[in-house]
C-alpha atoms as a PDB file:
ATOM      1  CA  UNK A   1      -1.160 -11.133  27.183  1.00  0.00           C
ATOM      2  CA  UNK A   2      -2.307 -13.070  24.433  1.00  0.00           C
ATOM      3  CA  UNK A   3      -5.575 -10.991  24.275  1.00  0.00           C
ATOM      4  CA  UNK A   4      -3.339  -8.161  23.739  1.00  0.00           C
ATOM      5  CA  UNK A   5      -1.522  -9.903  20.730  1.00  0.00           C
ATOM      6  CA  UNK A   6      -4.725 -10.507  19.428  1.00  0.00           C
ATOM      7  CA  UNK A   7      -5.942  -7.068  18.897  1.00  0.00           C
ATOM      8  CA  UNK A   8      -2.231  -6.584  17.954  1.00  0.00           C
ATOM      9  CA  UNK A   9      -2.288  -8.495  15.065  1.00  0.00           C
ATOM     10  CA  UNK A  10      -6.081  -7.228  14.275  1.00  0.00           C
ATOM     11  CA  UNK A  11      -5.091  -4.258  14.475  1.00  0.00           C
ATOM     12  CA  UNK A  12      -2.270  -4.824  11.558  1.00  0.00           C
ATOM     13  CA  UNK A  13      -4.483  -6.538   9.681  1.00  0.00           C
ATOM     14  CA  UNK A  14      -7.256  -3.604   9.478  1.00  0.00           C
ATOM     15  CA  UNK A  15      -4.265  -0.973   8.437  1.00  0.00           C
ATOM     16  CA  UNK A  16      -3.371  -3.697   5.964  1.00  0.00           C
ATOM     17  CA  UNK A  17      -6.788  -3.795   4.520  1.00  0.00           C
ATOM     18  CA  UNK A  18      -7.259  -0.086   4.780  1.00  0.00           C
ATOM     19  CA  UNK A  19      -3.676   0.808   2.940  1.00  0.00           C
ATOM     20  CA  UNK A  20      -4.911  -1.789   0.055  1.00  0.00           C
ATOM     21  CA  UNK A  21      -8.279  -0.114  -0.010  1.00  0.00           C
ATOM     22  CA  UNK A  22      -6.676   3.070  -0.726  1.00  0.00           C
ATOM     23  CA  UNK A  23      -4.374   1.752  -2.774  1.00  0.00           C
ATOM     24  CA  UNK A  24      -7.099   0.829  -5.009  1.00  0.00           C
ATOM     25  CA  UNK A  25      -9.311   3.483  -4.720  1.00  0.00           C
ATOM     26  CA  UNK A  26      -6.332   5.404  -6.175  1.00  0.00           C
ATOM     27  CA  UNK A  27      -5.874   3.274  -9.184  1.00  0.00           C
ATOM     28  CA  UNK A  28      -9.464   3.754  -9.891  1.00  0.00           C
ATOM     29  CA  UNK A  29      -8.910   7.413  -9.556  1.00  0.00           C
ATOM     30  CA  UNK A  30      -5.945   7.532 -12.209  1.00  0.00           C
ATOM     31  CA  UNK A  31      -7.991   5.181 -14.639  1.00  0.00           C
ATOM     32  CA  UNK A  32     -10.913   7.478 -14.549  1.00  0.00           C
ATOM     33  CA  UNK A  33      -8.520  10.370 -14.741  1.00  0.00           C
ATOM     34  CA  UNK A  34      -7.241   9.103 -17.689  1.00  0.00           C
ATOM     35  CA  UNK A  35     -10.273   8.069 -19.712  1.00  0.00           C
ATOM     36  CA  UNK A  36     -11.571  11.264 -19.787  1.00  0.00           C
ATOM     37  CA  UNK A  37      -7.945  12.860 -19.950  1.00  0.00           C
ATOM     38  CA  UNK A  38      -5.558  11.292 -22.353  1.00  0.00           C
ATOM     39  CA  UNK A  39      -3.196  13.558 -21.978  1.00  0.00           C
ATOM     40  CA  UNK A  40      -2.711  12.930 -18.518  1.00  0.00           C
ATOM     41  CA  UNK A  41      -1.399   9.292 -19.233  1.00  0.00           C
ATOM     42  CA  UNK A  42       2.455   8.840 -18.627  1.00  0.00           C
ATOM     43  CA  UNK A  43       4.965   8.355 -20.836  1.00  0.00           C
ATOM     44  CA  UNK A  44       6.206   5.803 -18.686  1.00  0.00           C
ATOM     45  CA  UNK A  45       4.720   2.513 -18.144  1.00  0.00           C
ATOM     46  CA  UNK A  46       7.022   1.031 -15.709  1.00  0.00           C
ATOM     47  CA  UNK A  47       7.624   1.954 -12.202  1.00  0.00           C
ATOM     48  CA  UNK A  48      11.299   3.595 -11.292  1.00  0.00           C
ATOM     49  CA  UNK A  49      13.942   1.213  -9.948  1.00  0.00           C
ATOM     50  CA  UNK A  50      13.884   2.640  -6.759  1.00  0.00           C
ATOM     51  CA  UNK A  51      10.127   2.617  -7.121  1.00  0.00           C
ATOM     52  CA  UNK A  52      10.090  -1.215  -7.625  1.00  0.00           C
ATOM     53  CA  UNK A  53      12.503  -1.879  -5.223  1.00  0.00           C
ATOM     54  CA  UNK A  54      10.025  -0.257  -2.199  1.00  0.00           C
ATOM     55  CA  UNK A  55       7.061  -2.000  -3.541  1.00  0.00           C
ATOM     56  CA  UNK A  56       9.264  -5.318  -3.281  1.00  0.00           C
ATOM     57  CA  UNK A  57      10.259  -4.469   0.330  1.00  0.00           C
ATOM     58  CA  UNK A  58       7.265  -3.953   1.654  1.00  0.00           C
ATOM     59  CA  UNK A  59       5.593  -7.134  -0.430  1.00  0.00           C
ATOM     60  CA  UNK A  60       8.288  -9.175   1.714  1.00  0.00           C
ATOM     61  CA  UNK A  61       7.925  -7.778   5.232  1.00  0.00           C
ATOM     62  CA  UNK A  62       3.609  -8.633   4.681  1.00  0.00           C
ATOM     63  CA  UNK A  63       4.461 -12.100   3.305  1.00  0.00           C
ATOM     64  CA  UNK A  64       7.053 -12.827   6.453  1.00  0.00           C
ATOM     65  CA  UNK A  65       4.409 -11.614   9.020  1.00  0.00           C
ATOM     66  CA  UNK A  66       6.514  -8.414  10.123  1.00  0.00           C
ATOM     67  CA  UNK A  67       5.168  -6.055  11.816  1.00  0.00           C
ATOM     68  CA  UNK A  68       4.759  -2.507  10.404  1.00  0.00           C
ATOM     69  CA  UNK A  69       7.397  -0.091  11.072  1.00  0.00           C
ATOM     70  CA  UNK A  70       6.795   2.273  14.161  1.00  0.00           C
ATOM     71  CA  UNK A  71       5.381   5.569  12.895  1.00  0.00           C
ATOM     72  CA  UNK A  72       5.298   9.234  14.833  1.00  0.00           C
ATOM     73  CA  UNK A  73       1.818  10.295  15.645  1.00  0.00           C
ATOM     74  CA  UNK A  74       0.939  13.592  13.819  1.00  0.00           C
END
């Protein structure tokens, strides 16, 4: 059983890595996007509220340990 939790928790940790990989891939996406486009660049420089509130959900269920919320396959 604690095998199992193991690769559990491994498991978690990869999709962690993976999300924050992508995460900044993206950013380096938009920055390049908007070097060579200005126009491109938002008006906005803040996140929305409900924006900021998401980002400070899922900052607390990684800092508690949580596990990820059960998805649907495909």
């Amino acid at each position: 059983m604690e095998l199992e939790q193991r690769v559990k928790s491994l498991e978690y940790e990869v999709k962690m890595l993976k999300n924050e990989m992508q995460r900044i891939l993206l950013e380096i996406q938009e920055q390049i996007l908007v070097h060579y486009y200005p126009s491109l660049r938002a008006d906005e420089s803040t996140p929305s509220e409900t924006m900021a509130q998401n980002i400070e959900q899922v900052r607390a269920r990684i800092s508690s340990g949580a596990p990820p919320p059960k998805s649907n396959p495909g």
